[in-house]
N, C-alpha and C. Protein backbone atom coordinates (compact mmCIF):
# COMPACT_ATOMS: atom_id res chain seq x y z
N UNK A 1 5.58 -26.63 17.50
CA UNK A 1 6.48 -25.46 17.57
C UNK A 1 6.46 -24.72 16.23
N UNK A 2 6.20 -23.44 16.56
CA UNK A 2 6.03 -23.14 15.28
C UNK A 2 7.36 -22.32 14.80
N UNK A 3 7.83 -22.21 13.08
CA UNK A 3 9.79 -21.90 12.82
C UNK A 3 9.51 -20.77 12.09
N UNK A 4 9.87 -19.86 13.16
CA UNK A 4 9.16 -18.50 12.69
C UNK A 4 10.80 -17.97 11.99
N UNK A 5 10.52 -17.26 10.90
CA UNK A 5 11.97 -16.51 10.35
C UNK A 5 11.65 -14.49 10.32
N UNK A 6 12.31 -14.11 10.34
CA UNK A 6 12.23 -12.16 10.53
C UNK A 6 12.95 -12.00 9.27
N UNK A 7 12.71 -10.90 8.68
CA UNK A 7 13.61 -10.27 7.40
C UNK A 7 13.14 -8.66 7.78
N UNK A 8 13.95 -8.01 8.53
CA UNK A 8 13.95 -6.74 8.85
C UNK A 8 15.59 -5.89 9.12
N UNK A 9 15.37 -4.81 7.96
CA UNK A 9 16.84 -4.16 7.76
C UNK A 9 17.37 -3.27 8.98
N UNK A 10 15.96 -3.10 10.17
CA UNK A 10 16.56 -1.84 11.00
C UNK A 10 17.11 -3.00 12.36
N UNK A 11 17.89 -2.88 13.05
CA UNK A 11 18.74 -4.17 13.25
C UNK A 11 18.17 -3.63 15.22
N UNK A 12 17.74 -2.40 15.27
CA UNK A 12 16.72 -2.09 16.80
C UNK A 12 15.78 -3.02 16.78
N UNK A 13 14.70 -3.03 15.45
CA UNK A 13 13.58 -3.73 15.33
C UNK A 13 13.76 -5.01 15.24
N UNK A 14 14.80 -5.51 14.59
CA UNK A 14 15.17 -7.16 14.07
C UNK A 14 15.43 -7.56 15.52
N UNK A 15 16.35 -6.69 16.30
CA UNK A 15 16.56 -7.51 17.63
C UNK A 15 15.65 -7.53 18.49
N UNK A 16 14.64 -6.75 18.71
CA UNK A 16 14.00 -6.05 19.50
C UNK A 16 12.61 -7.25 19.24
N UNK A 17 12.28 -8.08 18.29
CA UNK A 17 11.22 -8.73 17.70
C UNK A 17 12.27 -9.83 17.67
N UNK A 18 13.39 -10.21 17.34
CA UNK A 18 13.63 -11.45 18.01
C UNK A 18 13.88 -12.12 19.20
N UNK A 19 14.22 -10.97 20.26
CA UNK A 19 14.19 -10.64 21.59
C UNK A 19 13.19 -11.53 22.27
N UNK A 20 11.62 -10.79 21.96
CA UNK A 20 10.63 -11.47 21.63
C UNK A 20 10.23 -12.29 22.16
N UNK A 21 10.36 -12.98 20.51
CA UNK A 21 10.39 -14.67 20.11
C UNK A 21 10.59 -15.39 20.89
N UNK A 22 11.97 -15.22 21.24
CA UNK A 22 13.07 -15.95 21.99
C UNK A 22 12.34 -16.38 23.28
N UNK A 23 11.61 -15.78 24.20
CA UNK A 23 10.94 -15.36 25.06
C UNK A 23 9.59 -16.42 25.00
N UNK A 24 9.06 -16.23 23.77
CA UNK A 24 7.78 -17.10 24.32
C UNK A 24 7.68 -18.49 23.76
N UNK A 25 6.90 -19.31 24.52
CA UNK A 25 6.83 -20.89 24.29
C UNK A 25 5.95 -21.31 23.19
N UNK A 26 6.52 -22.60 22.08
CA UNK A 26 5.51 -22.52 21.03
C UNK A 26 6.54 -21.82 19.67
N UNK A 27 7.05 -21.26 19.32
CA UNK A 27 8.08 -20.13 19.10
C UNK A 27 9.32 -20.68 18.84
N UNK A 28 10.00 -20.72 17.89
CA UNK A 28 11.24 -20.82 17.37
C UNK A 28 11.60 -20.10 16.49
N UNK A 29 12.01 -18.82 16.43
CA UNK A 29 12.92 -17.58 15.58
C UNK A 29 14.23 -18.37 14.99
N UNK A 30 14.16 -19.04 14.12
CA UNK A 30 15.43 -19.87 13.46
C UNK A 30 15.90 -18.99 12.49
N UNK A 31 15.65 -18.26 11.82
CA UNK A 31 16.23 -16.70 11.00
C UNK A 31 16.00 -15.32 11.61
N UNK A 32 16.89 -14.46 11.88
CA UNK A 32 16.75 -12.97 11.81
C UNK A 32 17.71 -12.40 10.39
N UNK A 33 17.26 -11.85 9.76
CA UNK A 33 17.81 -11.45 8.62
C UNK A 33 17.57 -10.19 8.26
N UNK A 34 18.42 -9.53 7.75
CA UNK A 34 18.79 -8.31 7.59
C UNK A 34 18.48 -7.45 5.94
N UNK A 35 18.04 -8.29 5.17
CA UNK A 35 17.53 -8.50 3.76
C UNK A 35 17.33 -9.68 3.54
N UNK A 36 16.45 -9.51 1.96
CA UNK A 36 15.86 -10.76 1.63
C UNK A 36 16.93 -11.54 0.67
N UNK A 37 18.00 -11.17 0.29
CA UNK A 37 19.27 -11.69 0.08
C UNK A 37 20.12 -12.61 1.51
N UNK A 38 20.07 -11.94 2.61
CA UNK A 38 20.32 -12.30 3.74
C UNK A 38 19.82 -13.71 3.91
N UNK A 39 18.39 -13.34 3.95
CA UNK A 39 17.42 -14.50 3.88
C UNK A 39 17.25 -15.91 3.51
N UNK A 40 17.52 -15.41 2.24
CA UNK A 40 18.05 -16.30 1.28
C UNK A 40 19.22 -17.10 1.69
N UNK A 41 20.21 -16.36 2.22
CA UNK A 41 21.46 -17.29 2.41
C UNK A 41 21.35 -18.06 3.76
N UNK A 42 20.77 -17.74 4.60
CA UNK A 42 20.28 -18.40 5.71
C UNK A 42 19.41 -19.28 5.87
N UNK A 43 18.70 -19.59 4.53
CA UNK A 43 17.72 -20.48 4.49
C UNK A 43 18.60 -21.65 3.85
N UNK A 44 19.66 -21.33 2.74
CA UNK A 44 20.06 -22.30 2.56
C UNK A 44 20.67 -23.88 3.33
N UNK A 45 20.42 -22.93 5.08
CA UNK A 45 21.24 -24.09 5.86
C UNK A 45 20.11 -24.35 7.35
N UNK A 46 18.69 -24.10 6.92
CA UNK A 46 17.66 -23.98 7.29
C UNK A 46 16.44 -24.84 6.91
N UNK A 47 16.29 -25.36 7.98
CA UNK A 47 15.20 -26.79 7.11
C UNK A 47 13.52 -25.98 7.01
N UNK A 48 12.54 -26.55 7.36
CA UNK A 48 11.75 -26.14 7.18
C UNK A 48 10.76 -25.22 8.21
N UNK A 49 10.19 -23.73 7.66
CA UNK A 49 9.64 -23.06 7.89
C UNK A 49 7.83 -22.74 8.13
N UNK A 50 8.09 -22.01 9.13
CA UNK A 50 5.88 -22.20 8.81
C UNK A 50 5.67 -20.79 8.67
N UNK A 51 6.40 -19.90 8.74
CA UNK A 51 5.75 -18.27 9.23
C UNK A 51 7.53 -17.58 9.17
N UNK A 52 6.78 -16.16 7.77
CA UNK A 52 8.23 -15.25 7.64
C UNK A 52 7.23 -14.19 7.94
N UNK A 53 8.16 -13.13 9.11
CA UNK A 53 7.64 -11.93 8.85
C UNK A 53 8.55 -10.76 8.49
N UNK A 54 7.97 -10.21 7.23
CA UNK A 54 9.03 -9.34 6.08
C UNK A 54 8.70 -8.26 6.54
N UNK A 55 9.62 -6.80 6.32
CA UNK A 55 9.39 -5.56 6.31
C UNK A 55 9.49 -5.73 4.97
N UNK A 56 9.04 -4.48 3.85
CA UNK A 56 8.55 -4.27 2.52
C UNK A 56 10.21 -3.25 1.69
N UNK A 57 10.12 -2.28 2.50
CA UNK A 57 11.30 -1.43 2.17
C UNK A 57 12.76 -2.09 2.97
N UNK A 58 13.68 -3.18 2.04
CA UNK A 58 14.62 -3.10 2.83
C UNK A 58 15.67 -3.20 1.23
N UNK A 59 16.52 -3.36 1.88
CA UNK A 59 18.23 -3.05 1.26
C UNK A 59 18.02 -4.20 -0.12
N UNK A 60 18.30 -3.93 -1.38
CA UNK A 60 18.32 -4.67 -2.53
C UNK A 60 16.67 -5.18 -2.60
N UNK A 61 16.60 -6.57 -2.53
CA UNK A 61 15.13 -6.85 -3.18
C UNK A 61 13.73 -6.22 -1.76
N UNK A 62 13.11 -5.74 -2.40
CA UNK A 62 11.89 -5.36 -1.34
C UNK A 62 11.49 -6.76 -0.96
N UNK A 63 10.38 -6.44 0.22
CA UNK A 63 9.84 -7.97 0.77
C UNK A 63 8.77 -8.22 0.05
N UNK A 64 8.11 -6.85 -0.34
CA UNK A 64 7.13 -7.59 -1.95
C UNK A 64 7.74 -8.68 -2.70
N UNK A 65 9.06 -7.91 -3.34
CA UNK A 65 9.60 -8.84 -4.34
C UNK A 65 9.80 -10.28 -4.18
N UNK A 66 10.45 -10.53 -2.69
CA UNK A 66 11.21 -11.48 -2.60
C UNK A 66 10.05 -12.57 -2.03
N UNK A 67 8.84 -12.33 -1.90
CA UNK A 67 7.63 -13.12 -1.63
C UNK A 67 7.61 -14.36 -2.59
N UNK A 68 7.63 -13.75 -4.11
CA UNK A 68 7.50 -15.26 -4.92
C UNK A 68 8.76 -16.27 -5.33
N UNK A 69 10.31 -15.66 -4.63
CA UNK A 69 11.22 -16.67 -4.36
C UNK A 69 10.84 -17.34 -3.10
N UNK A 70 10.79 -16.50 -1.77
CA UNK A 70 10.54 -17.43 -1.04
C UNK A 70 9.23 -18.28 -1.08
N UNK A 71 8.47 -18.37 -1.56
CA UNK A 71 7.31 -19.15 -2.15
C UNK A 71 7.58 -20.45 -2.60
N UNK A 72 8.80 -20.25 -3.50
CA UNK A 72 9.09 -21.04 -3.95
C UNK A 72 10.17 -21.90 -4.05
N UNK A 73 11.01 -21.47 -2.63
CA UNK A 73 11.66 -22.18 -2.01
C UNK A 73 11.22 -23.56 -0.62
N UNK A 74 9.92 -22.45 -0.12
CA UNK A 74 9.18 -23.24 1.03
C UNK A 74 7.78 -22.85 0.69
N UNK A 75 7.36 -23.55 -0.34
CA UNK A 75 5.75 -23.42 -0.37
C UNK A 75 4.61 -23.27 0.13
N UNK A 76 5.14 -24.26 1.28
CA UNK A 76 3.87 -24.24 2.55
C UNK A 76 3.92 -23.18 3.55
N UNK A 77 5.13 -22.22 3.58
CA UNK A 77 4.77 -21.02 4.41
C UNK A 77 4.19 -19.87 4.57
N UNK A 78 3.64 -19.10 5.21
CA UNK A 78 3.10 -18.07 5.16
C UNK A 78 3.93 -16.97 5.51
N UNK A 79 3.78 -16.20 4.74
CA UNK A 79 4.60 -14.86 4.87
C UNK A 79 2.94 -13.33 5.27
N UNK A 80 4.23 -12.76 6.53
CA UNK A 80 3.09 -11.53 6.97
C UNK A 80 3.90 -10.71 6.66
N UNK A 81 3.34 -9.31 6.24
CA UNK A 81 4.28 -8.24 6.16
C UNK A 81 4.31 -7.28 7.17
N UNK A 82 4.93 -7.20 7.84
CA UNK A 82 4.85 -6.17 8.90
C UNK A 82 5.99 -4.98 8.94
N UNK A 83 5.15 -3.80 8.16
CA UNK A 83 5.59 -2.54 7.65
C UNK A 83 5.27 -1.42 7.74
N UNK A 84 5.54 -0.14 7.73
CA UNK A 84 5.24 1.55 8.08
C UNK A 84 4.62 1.64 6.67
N UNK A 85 4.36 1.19 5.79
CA UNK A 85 3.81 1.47 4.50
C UNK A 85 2.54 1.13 4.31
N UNK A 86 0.91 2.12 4.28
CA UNK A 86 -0.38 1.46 4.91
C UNK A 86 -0.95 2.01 3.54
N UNK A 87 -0.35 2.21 2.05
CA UNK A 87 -1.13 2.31 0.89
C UNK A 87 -1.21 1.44 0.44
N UNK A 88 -2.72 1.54 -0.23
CA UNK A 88 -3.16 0.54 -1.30
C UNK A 88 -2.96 -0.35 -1.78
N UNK A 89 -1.96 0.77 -2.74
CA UNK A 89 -1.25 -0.02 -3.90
C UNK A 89 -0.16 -0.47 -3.34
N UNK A 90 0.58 -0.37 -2.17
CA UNK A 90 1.55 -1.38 -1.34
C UNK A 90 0.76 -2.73 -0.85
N UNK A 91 -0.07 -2.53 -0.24
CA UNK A 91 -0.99 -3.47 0.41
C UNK A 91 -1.71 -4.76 -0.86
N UNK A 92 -2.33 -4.06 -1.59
CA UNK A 92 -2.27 -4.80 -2.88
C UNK A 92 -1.20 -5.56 -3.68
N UNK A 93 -0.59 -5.16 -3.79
CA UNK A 93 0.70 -5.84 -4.27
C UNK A 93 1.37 -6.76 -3.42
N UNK A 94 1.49 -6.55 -2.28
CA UNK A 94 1.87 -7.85 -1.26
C UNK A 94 1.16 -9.20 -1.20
N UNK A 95 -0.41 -8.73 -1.18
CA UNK A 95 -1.60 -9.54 -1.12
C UNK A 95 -1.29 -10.42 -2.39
N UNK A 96 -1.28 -9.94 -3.14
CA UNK A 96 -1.08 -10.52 -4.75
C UNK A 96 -0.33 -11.69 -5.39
N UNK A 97 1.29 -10.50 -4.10
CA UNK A 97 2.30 -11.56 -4.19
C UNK A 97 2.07 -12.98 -3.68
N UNK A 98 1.25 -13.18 -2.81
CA UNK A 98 1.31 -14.27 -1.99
C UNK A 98 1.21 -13.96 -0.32
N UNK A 99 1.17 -13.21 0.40
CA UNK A 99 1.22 -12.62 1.81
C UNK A 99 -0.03 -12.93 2.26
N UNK A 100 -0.10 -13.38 3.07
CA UNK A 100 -1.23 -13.88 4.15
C UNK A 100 -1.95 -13.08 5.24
N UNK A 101 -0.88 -12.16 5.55
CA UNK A 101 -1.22 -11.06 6.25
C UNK A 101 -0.59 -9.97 6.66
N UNK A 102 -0.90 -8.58 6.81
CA UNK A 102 -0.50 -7.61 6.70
C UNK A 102 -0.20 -6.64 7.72
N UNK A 103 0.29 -5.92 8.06
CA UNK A 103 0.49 -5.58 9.55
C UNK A 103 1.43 -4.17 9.37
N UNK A 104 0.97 -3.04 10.51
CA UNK A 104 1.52 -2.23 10.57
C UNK A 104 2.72 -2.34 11.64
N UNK A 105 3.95 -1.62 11.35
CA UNK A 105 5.15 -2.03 11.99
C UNK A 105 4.85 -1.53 13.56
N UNK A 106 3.67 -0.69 14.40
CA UNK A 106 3.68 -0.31 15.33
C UNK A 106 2.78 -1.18 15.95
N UNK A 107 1.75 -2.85 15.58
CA UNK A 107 1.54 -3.19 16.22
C UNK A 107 2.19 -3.92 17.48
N UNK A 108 1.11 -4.01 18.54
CA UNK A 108 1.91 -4.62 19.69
C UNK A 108 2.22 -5.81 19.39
N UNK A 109 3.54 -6.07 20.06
CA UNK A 109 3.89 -7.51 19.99
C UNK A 109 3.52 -8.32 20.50
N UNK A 110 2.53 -8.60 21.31
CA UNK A 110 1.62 -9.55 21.57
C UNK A 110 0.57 -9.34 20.59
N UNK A 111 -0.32 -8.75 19.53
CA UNK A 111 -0.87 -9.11 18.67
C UNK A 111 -0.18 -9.58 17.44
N UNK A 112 0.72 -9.56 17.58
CA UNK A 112 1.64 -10.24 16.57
C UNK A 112 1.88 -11.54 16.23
N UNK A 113 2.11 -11.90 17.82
CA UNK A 113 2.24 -13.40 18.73
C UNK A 113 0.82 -13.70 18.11
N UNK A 114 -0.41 -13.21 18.37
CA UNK A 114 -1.44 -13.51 18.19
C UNK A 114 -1.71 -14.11 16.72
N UNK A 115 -1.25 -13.34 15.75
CA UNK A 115 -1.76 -12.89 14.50
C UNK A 115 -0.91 -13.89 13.72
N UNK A 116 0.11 -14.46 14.08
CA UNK A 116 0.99 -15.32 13.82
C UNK A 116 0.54 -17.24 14.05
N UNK A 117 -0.25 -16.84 15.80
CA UNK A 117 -0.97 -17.78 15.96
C UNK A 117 -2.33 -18.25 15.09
N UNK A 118 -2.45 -17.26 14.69
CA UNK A 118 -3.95 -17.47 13.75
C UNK A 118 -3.68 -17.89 12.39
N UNK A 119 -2.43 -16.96 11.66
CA UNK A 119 -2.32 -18.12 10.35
C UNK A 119 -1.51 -19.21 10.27
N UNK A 120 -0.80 -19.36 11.85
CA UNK A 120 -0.50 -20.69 11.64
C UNK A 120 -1.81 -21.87 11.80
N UNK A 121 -2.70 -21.69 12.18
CA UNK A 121 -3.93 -22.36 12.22
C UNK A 121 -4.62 -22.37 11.48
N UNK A 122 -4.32 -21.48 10.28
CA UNK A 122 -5.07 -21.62 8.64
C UNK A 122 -5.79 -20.30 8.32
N UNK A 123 -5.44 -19.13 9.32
CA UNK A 123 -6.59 -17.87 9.14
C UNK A 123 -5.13 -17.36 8.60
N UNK A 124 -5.82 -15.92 8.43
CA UNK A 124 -5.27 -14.52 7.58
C UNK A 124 -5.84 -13.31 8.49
N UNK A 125 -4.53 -12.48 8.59
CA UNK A 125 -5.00 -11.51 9.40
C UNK A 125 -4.47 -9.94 8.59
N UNK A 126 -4.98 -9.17 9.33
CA UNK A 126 -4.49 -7.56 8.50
C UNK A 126 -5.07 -6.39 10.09
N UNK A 127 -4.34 -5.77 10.19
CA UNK A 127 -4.70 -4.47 11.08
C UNK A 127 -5.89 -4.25 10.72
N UNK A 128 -6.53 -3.69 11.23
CA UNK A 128 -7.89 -3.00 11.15
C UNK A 128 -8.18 -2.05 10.15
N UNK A 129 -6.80 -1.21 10.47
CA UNK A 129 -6.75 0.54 9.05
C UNK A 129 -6.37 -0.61 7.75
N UNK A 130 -5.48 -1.17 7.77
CA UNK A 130 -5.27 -1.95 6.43
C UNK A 130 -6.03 -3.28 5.74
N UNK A 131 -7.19 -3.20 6.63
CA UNK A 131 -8.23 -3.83 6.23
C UNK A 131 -9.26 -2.71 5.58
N UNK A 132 -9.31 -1.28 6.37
CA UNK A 132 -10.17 -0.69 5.27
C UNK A 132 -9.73 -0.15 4.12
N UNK A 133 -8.38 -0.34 4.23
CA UNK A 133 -7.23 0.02 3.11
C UNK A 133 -7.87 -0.74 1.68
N UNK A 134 -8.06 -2.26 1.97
CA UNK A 134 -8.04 -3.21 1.20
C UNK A 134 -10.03 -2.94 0.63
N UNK A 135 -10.51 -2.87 1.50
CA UNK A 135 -12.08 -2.71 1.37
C UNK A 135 -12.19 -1.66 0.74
N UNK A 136 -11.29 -0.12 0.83
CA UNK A 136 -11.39 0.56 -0.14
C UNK A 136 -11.10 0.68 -1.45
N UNK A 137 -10.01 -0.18 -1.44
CA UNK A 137 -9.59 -0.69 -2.86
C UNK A 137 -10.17 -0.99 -3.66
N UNK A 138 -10.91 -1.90 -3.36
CA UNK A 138 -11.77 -2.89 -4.21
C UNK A 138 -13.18 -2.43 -4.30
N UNK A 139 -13.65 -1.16 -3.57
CA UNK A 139 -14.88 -0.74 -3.67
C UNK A 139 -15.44 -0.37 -5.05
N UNK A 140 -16.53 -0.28 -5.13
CA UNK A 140 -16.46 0.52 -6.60
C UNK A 140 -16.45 2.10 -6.36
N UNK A 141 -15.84 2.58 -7.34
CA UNK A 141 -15.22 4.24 -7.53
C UNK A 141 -16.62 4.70 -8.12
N UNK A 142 -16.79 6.15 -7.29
CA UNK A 142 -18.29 6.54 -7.77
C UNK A 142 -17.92 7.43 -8.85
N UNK A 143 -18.79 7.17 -9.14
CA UNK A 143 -18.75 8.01 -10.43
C UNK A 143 -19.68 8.96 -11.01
N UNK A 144 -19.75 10.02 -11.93
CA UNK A 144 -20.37 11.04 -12.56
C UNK A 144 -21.32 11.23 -13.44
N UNK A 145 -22.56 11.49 -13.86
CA UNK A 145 -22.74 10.87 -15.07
C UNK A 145 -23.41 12.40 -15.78
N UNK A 146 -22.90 13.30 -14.98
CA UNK A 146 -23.21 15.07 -15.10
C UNK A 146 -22.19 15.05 -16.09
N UNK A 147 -22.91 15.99 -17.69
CA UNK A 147 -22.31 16.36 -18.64
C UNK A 147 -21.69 17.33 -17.79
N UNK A 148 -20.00 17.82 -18.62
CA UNK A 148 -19.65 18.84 -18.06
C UNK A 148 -20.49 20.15 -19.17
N UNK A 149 -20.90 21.00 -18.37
CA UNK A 149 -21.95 22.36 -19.40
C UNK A 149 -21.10 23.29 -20.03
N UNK A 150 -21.22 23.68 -20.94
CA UNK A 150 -20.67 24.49 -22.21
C UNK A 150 -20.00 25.83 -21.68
N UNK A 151 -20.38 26.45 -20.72
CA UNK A 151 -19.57 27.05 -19.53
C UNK A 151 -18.23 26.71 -18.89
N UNK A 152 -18.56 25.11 -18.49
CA UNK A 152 -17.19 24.35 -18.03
C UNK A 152 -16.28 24.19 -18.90
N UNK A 153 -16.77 23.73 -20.13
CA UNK A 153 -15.87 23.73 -21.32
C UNK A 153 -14.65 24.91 -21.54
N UNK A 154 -15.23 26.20 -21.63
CA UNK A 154 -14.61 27.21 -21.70
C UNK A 154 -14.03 27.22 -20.96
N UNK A 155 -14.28 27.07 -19.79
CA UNK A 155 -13.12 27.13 -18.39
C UNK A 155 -11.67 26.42 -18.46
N UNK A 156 -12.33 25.04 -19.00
CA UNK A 156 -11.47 23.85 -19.48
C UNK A 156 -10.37 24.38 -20.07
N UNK A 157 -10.95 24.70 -21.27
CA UNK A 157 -10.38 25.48 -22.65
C UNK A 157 -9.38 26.38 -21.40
N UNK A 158 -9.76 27.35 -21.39
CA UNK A 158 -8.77 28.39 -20.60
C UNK A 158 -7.30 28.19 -19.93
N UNK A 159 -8.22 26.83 -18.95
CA UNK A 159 -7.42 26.35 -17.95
C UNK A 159 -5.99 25.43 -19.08
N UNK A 160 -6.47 24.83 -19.97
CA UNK A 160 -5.36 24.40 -20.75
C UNK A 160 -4.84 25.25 -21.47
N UNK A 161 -4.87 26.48 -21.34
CA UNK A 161 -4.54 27.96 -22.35
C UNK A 161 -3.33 28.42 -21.57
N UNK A 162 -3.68 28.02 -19.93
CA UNK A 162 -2.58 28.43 -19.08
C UNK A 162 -2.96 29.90 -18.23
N UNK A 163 -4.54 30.37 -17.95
CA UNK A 163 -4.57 31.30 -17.72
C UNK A 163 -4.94 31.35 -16.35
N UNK A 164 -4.79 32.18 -15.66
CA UNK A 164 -5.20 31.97 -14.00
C UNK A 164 -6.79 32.24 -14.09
N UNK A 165 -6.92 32.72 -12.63
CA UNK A 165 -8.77 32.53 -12.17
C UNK A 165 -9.42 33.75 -12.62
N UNK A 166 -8.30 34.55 -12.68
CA UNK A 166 -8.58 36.15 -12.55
C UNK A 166 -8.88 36.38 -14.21
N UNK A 167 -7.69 35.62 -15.04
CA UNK A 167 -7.93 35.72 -16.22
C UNK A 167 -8.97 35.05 -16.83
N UNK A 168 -9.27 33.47 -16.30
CA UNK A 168 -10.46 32.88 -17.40
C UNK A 168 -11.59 34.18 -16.85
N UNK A 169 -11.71 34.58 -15.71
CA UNK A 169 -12.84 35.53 -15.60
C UNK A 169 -12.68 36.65 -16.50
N UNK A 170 -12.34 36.75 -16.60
CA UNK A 170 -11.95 38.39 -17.97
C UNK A 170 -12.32 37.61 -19.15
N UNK A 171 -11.96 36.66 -19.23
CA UNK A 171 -11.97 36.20 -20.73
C UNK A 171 -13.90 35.77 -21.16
N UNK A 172 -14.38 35.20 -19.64
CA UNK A 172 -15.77 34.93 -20.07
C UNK A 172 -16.80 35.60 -19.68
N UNK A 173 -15.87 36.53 -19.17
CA UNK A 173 -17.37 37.86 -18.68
C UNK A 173 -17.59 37.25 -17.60
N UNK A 174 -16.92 36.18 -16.06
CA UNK A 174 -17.52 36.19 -15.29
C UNK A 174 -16.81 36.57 -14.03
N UNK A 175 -17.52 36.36 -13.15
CA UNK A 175 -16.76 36.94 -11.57
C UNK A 175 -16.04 35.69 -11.24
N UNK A 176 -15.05 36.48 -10.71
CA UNK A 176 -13.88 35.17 -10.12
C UNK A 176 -14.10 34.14 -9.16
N UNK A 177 -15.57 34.46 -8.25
CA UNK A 177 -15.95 33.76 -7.55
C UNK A 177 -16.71 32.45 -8.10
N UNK A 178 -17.37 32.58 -9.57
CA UNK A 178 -17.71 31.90 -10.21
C UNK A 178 -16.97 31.22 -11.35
N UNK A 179 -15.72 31.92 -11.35
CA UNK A 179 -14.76 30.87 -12.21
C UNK A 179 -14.76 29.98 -11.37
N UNK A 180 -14.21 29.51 -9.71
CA UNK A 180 -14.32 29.10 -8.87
C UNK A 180 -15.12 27.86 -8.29
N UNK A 181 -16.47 28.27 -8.75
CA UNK A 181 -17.41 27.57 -8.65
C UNK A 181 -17.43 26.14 -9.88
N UNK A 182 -17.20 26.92 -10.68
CA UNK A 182 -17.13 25.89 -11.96
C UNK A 182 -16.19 25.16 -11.72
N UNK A 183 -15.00 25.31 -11.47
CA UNK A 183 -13.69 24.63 -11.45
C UNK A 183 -13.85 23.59 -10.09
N UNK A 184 -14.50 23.81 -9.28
CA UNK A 184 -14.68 22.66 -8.27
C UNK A 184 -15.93 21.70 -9.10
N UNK A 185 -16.92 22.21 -9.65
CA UNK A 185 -18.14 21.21 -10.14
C UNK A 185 -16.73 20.80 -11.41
N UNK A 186 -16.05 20.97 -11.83
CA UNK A 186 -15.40 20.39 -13.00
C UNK A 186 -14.66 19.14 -12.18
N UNK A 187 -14.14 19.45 -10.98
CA UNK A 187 -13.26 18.76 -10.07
C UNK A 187 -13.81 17.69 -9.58
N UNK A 188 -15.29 17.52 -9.48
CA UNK A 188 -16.21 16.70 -8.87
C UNK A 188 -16.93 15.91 -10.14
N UNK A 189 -17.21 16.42 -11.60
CA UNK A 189 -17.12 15.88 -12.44
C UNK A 189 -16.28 14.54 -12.96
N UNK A 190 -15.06 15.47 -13.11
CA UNK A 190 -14.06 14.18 -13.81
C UNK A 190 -13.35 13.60 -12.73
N UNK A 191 -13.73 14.08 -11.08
CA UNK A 191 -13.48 13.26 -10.66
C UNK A 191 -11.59 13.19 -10.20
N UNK A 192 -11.19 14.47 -10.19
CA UNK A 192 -9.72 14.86 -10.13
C UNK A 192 -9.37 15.52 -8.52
N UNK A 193 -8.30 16.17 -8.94
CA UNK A 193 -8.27 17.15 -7.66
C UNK A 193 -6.95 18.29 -7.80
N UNK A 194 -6.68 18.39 -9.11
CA UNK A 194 -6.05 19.76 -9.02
C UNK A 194 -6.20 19.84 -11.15
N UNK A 195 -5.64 21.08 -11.33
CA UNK A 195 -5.58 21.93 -12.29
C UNK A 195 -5.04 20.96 -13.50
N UNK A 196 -4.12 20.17 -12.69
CA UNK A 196 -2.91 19.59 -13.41
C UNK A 196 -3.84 18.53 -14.67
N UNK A 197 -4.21 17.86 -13.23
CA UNK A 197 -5.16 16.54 -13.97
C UNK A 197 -5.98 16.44 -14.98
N UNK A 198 -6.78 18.23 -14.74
CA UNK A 198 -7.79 18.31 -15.75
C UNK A 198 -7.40 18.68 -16.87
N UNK A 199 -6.03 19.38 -17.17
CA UNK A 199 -5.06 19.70 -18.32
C UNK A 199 -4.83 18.16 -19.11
N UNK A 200 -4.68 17.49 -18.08
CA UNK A 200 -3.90 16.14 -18.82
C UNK A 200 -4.87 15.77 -19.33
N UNK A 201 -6.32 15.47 -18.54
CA UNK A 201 -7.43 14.81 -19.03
C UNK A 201 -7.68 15.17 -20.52
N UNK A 202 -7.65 16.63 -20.57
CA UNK A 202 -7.75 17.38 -22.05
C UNK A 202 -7.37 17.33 -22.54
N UNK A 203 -5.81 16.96 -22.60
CA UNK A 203 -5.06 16.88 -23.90
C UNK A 203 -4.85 15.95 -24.20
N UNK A 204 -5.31 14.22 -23.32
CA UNK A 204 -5.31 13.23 -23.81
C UNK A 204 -6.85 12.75 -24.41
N UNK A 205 -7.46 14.21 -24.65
CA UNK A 205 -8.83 13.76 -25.24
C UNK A 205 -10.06 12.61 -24.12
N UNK A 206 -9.89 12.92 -22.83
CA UNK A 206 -10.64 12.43 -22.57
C UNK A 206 -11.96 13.16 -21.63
N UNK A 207 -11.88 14.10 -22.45
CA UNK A 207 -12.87 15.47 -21.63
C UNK A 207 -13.64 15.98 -23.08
């Protein structure tokens, strides 16, 4: 039997996923909790666990956070996160914490059942999009190895002067369609994606 615990603040979803539980054989929902403070106090009168599944954004400690207390309250469990939050650097940081597997809050609840069944058997699971989430992460970032040309410079220059498209063109004798041009090969250069970035890049000297 496996002693499944919930830590979810929206109390539709908490019931609605312990509902569930309740329902299938194999399955024991011995916590629904409402935060990871909640959690906490419910575990105190709670023996032992195999499988928590956290939402990330809830009331006082996030379920990121509260990953390496409960870790280290019940060592041997696995915690999944199952959350509306499908960035990176969310996804990363869970992973990090200790989370076994990752999950978007709209999967079906029978892949859940599933996905639950699998790391209780020693696997690790993640949605599909938050698997290329993770594969993109860790990819290597391509990179540039095009000097920016003595043209771009000026543009640069300009663009940290504070002048619009219309103006660096006045200022270098060129057509606005070709200020234009430069400012996207500058964009594809360092590798940015607005005005802002390439200001900062410049004034922290790294252009």
């Amino acid at each position: 039997m496996i002693q499944l615990a919930l830590i979810e603040d929206d109390a539709v979803v908490r019931n609605h996923l312990a509902a569930f539980f309740f329902r299938q054989e194999g399955v024991n929902c011995r916590i629904a909790a409402a935060s990871a403070e909640d959690f906490f106090t419910q575990a105190d009168k709670t023996g032992h666990l195999d499988i928590i599944l956290a939402d990330i954004g809830l009331p006082g400690k996030s379920g990121i956070e509260a990953i390496p207390e409960i870790k280290k309250r019940f060592p041997d469990v696995a915690v999944i996160i199952l959350s509306v939050y499908i960035d990176s650097d969310r996804i990363f940081k869970a992973l990090c914490a200790g989370a076994v597997g990752y999950l978007q809050k709209d999967t079906a609840m029978e892949e859940i059942l599933d996905c639950i069944n699998i790391i209780h058997k020693g696997g690790a699971v993640m949605s599909p999009i938050i698997a290329r989430k993770v594969v993109e992460y860790f990819a290597p970032k391509r990179t540039y190895n095009e000097p920016l040309t003595a043209k771009e410079q000026q543009v640069i220059a300009a663009m940290v002067d504070g002048l619009s498209y219309k103006m660096i063109a006045v200022r270098l004798g060129i057509t606005l369609e070709t200020v234009r041009q430069h400012i996207k090969n500058i964009y594809r250069k360092l590798q940015v994606n607005s005005k802002t970035e390439v200001i900062v890049k410049s004034l922290k000297g790294e252009i």
